[in-house]
Protein backbone atom coordinates (compact mmCIF):
# COMPACT_ATOMS: atom_id res chain seq x y z
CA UNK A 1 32.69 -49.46 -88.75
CA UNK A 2 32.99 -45.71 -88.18
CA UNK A 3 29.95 -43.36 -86.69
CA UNK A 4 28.76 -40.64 -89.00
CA UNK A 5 31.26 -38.23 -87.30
CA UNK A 6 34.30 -40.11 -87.45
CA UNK A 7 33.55 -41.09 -90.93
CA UNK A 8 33.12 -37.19 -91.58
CA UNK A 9 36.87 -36.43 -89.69
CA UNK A 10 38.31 -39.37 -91.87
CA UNK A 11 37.39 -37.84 -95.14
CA UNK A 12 38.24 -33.81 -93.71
CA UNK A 13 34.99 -32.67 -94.17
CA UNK A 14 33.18 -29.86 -92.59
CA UNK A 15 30.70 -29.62 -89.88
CA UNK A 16 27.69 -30.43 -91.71
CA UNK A 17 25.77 -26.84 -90.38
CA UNK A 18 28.87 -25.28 -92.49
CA UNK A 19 28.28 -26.99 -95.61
CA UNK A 20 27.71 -25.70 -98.75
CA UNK A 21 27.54 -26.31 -102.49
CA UNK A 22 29.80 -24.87 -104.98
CA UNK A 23 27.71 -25.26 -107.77
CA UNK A 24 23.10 -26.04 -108.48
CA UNK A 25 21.91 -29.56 -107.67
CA UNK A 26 22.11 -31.52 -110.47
CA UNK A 27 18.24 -32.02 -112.10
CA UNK A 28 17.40 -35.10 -111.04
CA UNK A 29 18.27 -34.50 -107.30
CA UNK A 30 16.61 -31.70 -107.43
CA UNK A 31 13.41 -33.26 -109.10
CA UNK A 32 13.55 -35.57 -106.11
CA UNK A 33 13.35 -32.96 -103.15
CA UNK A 34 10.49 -31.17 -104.62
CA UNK A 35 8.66 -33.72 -105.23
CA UNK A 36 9.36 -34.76 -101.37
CA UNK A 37 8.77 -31.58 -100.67
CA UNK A 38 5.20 -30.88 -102.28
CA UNK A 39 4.68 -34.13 -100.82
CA UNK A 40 5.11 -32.66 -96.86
CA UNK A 41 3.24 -29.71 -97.50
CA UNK A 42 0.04 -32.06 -98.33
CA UNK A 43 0.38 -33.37 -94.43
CA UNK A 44 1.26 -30.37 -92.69
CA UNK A 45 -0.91 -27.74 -90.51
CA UNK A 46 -1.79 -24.67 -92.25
CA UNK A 47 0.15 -22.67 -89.67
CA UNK A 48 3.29 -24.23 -89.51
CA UNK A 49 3.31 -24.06 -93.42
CA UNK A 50 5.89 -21.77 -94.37
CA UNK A 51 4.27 -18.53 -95.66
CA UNK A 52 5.77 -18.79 -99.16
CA UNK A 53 4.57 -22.05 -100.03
CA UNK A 54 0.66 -21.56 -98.16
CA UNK A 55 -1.17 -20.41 -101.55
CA UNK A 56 0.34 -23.69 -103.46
CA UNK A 57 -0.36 -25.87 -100.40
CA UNK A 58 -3.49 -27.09 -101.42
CA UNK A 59 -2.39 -27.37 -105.47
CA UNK A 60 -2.90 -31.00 -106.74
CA UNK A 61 0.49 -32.35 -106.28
CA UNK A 62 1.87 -32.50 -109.22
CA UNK A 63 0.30 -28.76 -109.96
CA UNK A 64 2.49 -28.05 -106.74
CA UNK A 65 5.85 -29.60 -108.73
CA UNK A 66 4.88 -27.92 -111.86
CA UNK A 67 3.83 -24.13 -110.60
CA UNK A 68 6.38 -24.13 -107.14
CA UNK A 69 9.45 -26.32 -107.67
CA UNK A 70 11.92 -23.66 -107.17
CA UNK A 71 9.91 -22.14 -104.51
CA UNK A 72 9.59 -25.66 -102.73
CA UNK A 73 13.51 -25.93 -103.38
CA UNK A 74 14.52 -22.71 -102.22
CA UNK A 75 12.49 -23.59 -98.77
CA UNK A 76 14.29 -26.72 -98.40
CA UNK A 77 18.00 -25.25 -98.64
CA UNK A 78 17.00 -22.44 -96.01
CA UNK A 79 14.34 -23.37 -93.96
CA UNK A 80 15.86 -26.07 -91.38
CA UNK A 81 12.79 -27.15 -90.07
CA UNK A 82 10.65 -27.49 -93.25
CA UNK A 83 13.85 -29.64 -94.27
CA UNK A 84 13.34 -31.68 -91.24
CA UNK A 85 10.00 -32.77 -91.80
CA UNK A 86 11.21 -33.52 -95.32
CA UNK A 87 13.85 -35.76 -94.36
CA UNK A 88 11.76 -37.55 -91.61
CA UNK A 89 10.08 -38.61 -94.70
CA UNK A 90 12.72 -39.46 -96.61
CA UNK A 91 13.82 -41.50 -93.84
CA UNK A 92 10.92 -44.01 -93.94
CA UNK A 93 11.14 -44.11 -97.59
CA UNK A 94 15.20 -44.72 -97.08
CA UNK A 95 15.66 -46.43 -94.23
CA UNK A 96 18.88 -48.57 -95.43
CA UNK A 97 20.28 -45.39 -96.90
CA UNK A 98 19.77 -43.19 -94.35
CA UNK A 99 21.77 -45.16 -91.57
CA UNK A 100 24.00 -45.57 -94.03
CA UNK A 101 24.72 -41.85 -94.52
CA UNK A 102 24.51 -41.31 -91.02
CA UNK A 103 27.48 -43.77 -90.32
CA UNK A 104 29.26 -41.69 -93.23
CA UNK A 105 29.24 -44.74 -95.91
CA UNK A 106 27.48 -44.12 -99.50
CA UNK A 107 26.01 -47.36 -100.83
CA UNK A 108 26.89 -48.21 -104.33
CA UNK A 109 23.70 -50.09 -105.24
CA UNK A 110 21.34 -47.13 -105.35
CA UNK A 111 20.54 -44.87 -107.76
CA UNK A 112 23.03 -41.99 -107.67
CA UNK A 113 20.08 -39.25 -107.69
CA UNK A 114 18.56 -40.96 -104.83
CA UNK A 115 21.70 -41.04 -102.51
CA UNK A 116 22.25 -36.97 -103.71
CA UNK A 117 18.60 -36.50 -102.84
CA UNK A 118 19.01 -38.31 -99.51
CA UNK A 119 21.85 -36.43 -98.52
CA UNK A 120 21.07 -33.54 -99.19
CA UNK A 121 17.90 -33.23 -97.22
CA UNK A 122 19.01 -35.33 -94.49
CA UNK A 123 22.72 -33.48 -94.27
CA UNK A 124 25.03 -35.99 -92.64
CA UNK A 125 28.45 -34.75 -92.03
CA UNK A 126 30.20 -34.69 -95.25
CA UNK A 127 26.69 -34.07 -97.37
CA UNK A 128 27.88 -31.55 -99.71
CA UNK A 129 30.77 -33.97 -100.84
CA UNK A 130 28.48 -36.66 -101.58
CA UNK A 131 26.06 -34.74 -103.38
CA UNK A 132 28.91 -33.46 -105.27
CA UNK A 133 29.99 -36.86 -106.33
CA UNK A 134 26.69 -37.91 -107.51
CA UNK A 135 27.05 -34.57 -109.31
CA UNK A 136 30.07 -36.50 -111.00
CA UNK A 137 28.50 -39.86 -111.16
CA UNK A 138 25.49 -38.46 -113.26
CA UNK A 139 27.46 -36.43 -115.32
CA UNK A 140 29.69 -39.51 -116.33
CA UNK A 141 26.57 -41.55 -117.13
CA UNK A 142 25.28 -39.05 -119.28
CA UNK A 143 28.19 -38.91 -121.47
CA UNK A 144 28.26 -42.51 -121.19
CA UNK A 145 24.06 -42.25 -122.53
CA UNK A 146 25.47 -39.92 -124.85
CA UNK A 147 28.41 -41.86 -126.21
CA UNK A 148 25.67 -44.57 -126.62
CA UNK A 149 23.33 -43.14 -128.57
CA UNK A 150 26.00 -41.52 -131.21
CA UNK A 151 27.66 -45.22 -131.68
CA UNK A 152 23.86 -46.45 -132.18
CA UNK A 153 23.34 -43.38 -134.79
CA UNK A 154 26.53 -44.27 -136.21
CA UNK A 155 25.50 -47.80 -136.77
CA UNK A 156 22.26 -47.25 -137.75
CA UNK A 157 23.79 -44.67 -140.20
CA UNK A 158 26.03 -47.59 -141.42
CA UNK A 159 23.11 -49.77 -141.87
CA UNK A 160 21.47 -47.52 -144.09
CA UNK A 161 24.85 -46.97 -146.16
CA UNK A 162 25.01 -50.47 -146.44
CA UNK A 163 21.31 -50.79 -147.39
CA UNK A 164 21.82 -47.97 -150.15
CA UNK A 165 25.10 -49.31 -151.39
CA UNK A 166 22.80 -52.63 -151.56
CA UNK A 167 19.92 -51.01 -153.76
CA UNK A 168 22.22 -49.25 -155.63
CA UNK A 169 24.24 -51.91 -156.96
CA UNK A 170 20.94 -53.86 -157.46
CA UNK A 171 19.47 -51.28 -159.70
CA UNK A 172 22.79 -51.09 -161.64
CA UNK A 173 22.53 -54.50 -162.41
CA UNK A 174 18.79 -54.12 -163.38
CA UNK A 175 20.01 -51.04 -165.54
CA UNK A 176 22.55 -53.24 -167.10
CA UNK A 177 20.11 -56.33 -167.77
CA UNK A 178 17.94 -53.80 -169.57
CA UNK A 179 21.00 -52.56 -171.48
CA UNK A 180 22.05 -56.01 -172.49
CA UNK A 181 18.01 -56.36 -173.23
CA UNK A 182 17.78 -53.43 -175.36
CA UNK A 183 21.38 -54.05 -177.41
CA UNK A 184 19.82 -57.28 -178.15
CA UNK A 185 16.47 -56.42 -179.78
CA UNK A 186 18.80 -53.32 -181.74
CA UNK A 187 20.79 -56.31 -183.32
CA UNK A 188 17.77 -58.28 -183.98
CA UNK A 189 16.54 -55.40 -185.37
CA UNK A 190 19.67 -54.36 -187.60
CA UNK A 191 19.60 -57.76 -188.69
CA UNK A 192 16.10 -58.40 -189.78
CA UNK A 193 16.76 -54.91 -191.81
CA UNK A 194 19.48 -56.64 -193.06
CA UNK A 195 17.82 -59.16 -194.47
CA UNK A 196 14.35 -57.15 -195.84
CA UNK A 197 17.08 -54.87 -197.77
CA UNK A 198 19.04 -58.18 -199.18
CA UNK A 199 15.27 -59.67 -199.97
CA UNK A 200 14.75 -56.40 -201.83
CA UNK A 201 17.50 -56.00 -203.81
CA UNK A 202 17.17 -59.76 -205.03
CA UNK A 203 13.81 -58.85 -205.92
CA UNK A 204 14.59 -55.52 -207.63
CA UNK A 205 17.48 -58.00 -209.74
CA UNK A 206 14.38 -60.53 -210.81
């Protein structure tokens, strides 16, 4: 088993102070840091708060998400130090995952998110690659989610065909026992005519 920086020269990645994304965290990474973020800023001292996030420091928490997520996201991709105390955090919560990243290796039994998240914050050598491949990862399970839910709306769809085609032919055999009802009671009709004009004509004869 290979130490974070041999596992970084294996797969040709860069230093991990030159990294960089080519493209926004995907959302639910990004959820993830701020919320680790407005999370830090509860435990901090005011002064080493960094001076764009002091006025939301003492928000509710989830006030803090709501009003200063980019704000809180924009501190952790500059501000190395603010990052730090992040990922200290991140590192109790992730213990498994972080030595894991260290040592270069991305577990396949966590949440994709999660590992981005991790990454990201904690920037092993060869970070930006992995949070690009949860990038991936999350993109293929939402078409998967997608491709899902149109073959369930197709099948429900089908199911309600079916269930129309159902009715329908019910009501046309309803419509047609009526018919059959009604042509009845016109020849029992026609007939019983019949038979009051033959009764009067015999009579008219008498």
């Amino acid at each position: 088993m290979t130490d974070g920086s041999e596992g970084a020269e294996e797969r040709g990645a860069e230093p991990a102070e030159t990294e960089a994304l080519d493209r926004p965290l995907p959302e639910a990474v990004r959820t993830l840091i701020i919320e680790y973020g407005s999370e830090i800023l509860a435990t901090m001292p005011a002064a080493e708060i960094p001076p764009r996030l002091r006025r939301i420091a003492k928000f509710e928490p989830r006030r803090r998400v709501r009003l200063a997520g980019p704000d809180i996201a924009a501190q952790l991709e500059s501000d190395a130090q603010f990052r730090g105390r992040v990922a200290e955090r991140m590192r109790q919560a992730w213990p498994s995952l972080a030595e894991e990243l260290d040592r270069g290796e991305v577990p396949p039994v966590v949440e994709p998110a999660v590992v981005g998240a991790v990454a990201y914050v904690l920037r092993p050598a060869g970070w930006s690659t992995i949070v690009r491949g949860v990038h991936a990862e999350l993109e293929r399970e939402a078409r998967a989610k997608a491709a899902d839910s149109t073959a369930e709306a197709v099948a429900e769809l089908r199911a309600r065909l079916d269930q129309v085609r159902a009715e329908h032919r019910q009501e046309v055999l309803r419509l047609r026992a009526e018919l059959r009802e009604h042509k009845a009671e016109i020849a029992e009709l026609r007939q019983k005519l019949h038979h009051e004009r033959r009764r009067a004509r015999e009579i008219g004869r008498a």
